[in-house]
N, C-alpha and C. Protein backbone atom coordinates (compact mmCIF):
# COMPACT_ATOMS: atom_id res chain seq x y z
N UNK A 1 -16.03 -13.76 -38.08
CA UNK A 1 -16.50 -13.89 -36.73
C UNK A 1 -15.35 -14.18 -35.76
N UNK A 2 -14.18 -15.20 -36.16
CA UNK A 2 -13.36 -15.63 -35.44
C UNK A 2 -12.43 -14.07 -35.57
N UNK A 3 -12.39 -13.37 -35.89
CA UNK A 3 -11.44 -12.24 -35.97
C UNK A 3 -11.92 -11.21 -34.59
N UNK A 4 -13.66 -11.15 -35.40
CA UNK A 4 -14.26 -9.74 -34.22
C UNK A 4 -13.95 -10.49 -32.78
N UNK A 5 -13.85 -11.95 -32.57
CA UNK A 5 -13.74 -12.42 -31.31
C UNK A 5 -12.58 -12.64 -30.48
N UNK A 6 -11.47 -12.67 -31.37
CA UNK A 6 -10.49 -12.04 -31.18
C UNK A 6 -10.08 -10.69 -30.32
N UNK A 7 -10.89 -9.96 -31.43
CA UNK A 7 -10.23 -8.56 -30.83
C UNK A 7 -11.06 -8.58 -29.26
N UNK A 8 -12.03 -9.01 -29.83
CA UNK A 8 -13.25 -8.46 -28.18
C UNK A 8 -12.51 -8.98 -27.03
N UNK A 9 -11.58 -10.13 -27.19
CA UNK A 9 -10.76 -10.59 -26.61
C UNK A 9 -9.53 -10.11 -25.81
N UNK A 10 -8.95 -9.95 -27.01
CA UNK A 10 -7.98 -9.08 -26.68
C UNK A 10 -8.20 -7.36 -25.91
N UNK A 11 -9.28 -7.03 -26.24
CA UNK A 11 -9.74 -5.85 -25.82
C UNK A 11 -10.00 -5.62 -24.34
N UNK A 12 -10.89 -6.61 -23.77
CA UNK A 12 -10.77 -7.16 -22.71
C UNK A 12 -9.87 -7.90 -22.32
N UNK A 13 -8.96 -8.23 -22.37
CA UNK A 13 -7.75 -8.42 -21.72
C UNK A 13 -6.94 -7.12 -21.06
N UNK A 14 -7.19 -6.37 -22.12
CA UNK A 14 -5.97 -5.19 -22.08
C UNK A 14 -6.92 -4.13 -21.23
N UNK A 15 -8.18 -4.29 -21.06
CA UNK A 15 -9.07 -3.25 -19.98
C UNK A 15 -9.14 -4.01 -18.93
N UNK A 16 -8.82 -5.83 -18.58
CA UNK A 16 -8.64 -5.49 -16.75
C UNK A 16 -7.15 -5.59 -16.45
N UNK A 17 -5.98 -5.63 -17.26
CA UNK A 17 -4.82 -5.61 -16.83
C UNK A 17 -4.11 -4.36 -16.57
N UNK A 18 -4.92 -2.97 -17.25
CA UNK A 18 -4.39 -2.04 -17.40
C UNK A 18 -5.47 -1.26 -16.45
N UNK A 19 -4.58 -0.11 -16.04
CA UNK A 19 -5.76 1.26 -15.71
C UNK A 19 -5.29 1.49 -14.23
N UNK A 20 -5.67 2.56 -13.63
CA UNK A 20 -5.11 3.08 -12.96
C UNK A 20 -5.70 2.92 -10.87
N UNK A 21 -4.42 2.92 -9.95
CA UNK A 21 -5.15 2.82 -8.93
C UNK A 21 -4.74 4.07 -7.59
N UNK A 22 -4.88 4.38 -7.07
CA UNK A 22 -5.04 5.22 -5.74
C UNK A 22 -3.94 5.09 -4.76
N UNK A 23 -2.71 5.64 -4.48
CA UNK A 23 -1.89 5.06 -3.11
C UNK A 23 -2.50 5.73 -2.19
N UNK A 24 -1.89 6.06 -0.88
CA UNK A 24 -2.57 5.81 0.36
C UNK A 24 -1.79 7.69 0.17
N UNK A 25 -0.85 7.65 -0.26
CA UNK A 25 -0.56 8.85 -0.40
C UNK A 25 -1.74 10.21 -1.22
N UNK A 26 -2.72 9.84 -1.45
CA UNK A 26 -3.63 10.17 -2.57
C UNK A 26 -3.44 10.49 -4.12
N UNK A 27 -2.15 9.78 -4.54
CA UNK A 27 -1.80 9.83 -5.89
C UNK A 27 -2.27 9.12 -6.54
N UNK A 28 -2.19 9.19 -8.02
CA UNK A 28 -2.72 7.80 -8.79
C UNK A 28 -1.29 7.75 -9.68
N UNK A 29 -1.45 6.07 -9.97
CA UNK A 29 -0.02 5.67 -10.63
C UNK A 29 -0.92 4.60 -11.60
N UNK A 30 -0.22 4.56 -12.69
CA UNK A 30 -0.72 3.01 -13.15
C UNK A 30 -0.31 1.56 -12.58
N UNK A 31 -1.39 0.49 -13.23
CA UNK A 31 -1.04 -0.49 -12.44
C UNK A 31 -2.70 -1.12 -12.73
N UNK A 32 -2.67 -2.05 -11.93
CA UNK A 32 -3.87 -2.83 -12.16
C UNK A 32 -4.91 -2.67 -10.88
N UNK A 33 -5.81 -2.02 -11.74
CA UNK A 33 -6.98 -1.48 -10.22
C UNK A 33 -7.61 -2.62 -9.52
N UNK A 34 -7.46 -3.12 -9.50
CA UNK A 34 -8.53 -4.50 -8.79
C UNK A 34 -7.54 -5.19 -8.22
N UNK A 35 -6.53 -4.92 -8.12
CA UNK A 35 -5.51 -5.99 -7.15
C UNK A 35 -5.73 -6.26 -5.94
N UNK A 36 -5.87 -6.75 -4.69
CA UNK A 36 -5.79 -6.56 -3.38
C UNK A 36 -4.49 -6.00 -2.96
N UNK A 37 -4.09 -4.78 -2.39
CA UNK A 37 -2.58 -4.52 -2.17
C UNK A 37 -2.88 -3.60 -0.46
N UNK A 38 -4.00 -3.54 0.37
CA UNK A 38 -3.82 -3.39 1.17
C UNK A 38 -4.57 -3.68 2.39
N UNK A 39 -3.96 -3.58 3.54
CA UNK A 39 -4.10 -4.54 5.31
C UNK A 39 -4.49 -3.14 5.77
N UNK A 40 -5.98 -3.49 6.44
CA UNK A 40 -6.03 -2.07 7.14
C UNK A 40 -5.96 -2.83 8.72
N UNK A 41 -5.13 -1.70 9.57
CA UNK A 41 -5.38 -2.80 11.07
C UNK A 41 -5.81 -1.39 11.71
N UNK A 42 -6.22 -1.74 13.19
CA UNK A 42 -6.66 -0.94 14.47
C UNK A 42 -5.80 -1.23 15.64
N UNK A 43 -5.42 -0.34 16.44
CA UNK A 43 -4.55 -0.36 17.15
C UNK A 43 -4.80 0.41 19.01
N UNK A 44 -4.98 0.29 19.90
CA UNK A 44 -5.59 1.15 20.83
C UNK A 44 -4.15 1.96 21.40
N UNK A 45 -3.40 2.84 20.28
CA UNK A 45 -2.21 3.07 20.36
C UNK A 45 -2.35 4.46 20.40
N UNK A 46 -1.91 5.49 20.35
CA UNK A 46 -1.83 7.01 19.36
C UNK A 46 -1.12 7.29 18.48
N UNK A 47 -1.26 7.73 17.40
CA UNK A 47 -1.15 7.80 16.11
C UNK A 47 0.58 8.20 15.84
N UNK A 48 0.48 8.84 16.76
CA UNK A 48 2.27 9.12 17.04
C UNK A 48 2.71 7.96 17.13
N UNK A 49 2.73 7.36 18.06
CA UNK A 49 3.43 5.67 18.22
C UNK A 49 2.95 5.08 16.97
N UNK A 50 2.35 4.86 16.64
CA UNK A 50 2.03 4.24 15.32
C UNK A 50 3.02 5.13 13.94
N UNK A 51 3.01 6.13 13.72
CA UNK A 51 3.49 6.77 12.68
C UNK A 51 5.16 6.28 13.23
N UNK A 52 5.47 6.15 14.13
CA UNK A 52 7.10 5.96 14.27
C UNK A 52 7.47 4.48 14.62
N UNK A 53 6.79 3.77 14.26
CA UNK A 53 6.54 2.34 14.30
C UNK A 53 6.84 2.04 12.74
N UNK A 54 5.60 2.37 12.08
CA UNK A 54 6.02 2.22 10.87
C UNK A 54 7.13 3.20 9.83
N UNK A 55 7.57 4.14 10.85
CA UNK A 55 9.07 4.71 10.05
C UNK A 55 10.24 4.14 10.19
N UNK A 56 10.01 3.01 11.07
CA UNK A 56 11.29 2.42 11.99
C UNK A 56 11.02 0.94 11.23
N UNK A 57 9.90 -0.01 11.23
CA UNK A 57 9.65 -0.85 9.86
C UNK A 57 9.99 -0.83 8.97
N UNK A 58 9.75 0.36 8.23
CA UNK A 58 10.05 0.44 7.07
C UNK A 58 11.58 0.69 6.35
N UNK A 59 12.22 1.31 7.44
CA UNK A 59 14.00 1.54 7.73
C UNK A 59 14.30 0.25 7.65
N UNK A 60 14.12 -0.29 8.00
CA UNK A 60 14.48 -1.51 8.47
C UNK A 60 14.46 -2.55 7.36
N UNK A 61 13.16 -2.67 6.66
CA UNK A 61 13.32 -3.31 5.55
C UNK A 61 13.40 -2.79 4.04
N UNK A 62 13.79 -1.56 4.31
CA UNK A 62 13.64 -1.05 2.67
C UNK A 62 14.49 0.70 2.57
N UNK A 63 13.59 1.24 2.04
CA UNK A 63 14.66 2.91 1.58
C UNK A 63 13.50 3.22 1.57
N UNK A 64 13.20 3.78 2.38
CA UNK A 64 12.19 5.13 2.77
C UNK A 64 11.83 6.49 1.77
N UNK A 65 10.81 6.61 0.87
CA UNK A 65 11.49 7.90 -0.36
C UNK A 65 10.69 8.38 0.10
N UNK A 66 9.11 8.88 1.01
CA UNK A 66 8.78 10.11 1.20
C UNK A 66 8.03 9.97 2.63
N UNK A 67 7.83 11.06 3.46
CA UNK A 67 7.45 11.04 4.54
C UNK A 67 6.56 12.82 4.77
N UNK A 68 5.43 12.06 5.00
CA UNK A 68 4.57 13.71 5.47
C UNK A 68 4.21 13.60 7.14
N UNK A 69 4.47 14.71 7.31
CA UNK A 69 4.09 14.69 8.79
C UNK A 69 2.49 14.87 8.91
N UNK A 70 2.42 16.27 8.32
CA UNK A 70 1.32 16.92 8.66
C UNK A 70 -0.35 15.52 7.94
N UNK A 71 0.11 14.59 6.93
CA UNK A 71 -0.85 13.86 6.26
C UNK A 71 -0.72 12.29 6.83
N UNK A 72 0.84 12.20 7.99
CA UNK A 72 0.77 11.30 8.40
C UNK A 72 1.10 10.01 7.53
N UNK A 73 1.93 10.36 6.38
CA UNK A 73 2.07 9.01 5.41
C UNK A 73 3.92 8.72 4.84
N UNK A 74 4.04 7.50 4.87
CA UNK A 74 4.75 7.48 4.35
C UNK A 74 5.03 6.72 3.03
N UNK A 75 6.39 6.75 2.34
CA UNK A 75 6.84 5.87 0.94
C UNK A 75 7.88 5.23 1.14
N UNK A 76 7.89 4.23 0.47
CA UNK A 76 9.23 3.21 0.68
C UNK A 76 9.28 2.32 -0.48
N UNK A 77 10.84 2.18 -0.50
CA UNK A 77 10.93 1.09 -1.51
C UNK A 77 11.87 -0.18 -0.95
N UNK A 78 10.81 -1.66 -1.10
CA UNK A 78 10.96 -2.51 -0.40
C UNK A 78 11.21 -3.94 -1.00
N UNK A 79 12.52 -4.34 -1.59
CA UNK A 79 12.65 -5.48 -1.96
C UNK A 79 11.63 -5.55 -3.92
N UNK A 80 12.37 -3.92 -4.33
CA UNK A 80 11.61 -3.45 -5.49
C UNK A 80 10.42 -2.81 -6.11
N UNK A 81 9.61 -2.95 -4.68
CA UNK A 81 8.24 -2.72 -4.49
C UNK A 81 7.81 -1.86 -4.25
N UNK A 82 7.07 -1.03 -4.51
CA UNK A 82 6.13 0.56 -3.98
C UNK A 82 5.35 0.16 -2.73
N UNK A 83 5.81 0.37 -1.60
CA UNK A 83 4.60 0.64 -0.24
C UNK A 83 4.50 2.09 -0.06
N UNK A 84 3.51 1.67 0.54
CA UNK A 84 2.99 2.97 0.92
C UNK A 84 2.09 2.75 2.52
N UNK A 85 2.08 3.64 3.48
CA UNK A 85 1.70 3.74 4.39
C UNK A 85 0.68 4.82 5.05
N UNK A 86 -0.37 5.14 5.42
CA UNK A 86 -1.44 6.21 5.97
C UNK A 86 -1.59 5.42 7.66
N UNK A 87 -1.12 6.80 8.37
CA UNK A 87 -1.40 6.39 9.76
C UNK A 87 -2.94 7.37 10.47
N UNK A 88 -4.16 6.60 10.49
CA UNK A 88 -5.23 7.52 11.14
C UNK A 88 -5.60 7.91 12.03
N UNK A 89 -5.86 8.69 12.96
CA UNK A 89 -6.16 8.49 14.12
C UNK A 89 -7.94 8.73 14.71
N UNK A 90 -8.48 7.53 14.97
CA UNK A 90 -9.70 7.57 14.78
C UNK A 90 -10.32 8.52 16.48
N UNK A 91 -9.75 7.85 17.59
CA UNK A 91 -9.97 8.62 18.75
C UNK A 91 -8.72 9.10 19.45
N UNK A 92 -8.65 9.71 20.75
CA UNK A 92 -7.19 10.02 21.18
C UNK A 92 -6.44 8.66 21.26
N UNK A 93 -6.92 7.57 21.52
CA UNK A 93 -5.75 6.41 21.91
C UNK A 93 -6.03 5.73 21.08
N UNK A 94 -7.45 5.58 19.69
CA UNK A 94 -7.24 4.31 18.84
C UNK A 94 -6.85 4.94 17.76
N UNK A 95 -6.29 4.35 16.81
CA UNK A 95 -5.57 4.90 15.42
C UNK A 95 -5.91 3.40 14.45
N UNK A 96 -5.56 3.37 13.18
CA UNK A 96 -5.61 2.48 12.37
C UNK A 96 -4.74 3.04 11.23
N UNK A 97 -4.06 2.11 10.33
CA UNK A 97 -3.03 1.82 9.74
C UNK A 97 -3.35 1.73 8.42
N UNK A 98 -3.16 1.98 8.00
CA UNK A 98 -3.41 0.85 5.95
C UNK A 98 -1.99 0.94 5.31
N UNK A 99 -1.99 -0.17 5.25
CA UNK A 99 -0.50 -0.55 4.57
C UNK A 99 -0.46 -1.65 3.11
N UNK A 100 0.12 -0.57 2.08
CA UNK A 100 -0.19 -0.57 0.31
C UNK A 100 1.05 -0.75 0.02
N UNK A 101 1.47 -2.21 -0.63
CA UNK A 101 2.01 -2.87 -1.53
C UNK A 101 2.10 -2.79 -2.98
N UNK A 102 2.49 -2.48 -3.70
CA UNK A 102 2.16 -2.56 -5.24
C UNK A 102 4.08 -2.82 -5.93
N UNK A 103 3.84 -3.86 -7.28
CA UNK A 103 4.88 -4.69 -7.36
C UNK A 103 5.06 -4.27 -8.47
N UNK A 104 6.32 -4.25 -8.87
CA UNK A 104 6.98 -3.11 -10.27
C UNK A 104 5.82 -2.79 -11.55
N UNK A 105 5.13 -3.68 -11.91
CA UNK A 105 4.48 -3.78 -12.83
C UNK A 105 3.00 -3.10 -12.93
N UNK A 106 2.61 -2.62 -10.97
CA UNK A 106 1.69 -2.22 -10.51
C UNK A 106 0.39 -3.58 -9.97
N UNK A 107 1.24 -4.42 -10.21
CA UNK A 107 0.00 -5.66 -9.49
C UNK A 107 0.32 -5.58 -8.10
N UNK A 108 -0.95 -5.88 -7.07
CA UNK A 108 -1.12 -5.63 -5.49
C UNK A 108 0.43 -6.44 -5.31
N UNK A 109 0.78 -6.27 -3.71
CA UNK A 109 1.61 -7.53 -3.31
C UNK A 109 0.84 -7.39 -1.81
N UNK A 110 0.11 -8.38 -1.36
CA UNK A 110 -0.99 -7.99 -0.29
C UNK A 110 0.14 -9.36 0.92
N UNK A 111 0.88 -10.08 0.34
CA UNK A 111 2.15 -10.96 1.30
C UNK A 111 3.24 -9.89 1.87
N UNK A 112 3.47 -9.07 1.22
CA UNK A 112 4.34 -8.12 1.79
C UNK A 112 3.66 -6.83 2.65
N UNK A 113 2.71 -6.40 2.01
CA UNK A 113 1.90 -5.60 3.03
C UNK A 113 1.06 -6.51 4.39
N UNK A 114 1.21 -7.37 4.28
CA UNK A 114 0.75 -7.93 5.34
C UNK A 114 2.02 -8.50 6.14
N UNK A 115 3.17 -9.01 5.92
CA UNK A 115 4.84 -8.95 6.72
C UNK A 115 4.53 -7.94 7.06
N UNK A 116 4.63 -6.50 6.10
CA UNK A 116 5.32 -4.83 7.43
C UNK A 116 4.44 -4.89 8.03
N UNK A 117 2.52 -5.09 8.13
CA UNK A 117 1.88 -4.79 8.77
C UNK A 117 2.41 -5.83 10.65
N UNK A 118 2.35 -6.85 10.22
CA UNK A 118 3.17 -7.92 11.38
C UNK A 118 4.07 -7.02 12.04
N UNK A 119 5.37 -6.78 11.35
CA UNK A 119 6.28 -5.92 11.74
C UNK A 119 6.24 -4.91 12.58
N UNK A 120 5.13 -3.55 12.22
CA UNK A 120 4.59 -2.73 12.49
C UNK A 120 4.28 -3.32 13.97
N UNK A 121 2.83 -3.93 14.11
CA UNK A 121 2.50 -4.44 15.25
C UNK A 121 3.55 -4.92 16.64
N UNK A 122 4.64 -5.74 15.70
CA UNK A 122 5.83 -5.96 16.91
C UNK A 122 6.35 -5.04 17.41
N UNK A 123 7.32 -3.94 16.73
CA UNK A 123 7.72 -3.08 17.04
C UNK A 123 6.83 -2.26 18.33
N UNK A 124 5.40 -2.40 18.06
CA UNK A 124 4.57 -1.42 19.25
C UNK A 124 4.57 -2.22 20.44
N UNK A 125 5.22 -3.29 21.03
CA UNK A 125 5.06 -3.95 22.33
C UNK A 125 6.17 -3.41 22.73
């Protein structure tokens, strides 16, 4: 009994630490799906100012590895970390942001996505 409880144990351990989650880029990477790793904000900005807000953030604190125009997203690597960025634009002047953290191992980092999101915001005054 103490063995099967074991494993059931161990089994469940290794199904919520493992398995796979979604970047903002629409990829999937491994990592731990249930993490909190992202800040969605609203902005009464246009999506342009916003998309070059957070290209100029993210310069700033890290190495930038991919940028789409046409999907509006970018990648960065930040103090070791995978961010990721999606800029939306909901009407002509409001837009909203989501900004995705994930930490070598694939656990959220929702303290650092919430700094660039800060960041982000300053830069737009």
């Amino acid at each position: 009994m103490k063995k099967f409880a074991g494993i059931a144990l161990a089994a469940l351990a290794l199904a919520t630490t493992t398995g796979c989650y979604r970047t903002q880029e629409g990829r999937v990477s491994a990592g731990v799906p249930f993490a909190k790793d992202t800040i969605e904000s609203r902005y009464e900005r246009p999506a342009s100012q916003l998309f070059e807000a957070a290209k100029a953030a993210l310069a700033y604190n890290g190495t930038p590895t991919s940028e789409d125009v046409v999907r509006k997203t970018l990648a960065a690597k930040v103090n070791n970390r995978s961010v990721f960025i999606k800029v939306e634009e909901l009407e002509p002047n409001i837009s909203r942001i989501f900004v995705q953290a994930r930490k070598s191992g694939g656990r959220g980092d929702i303290i650092l996505a919430s700094e660039l999101d800060k960041q982000i915001a300053l830069r737009l005054r």
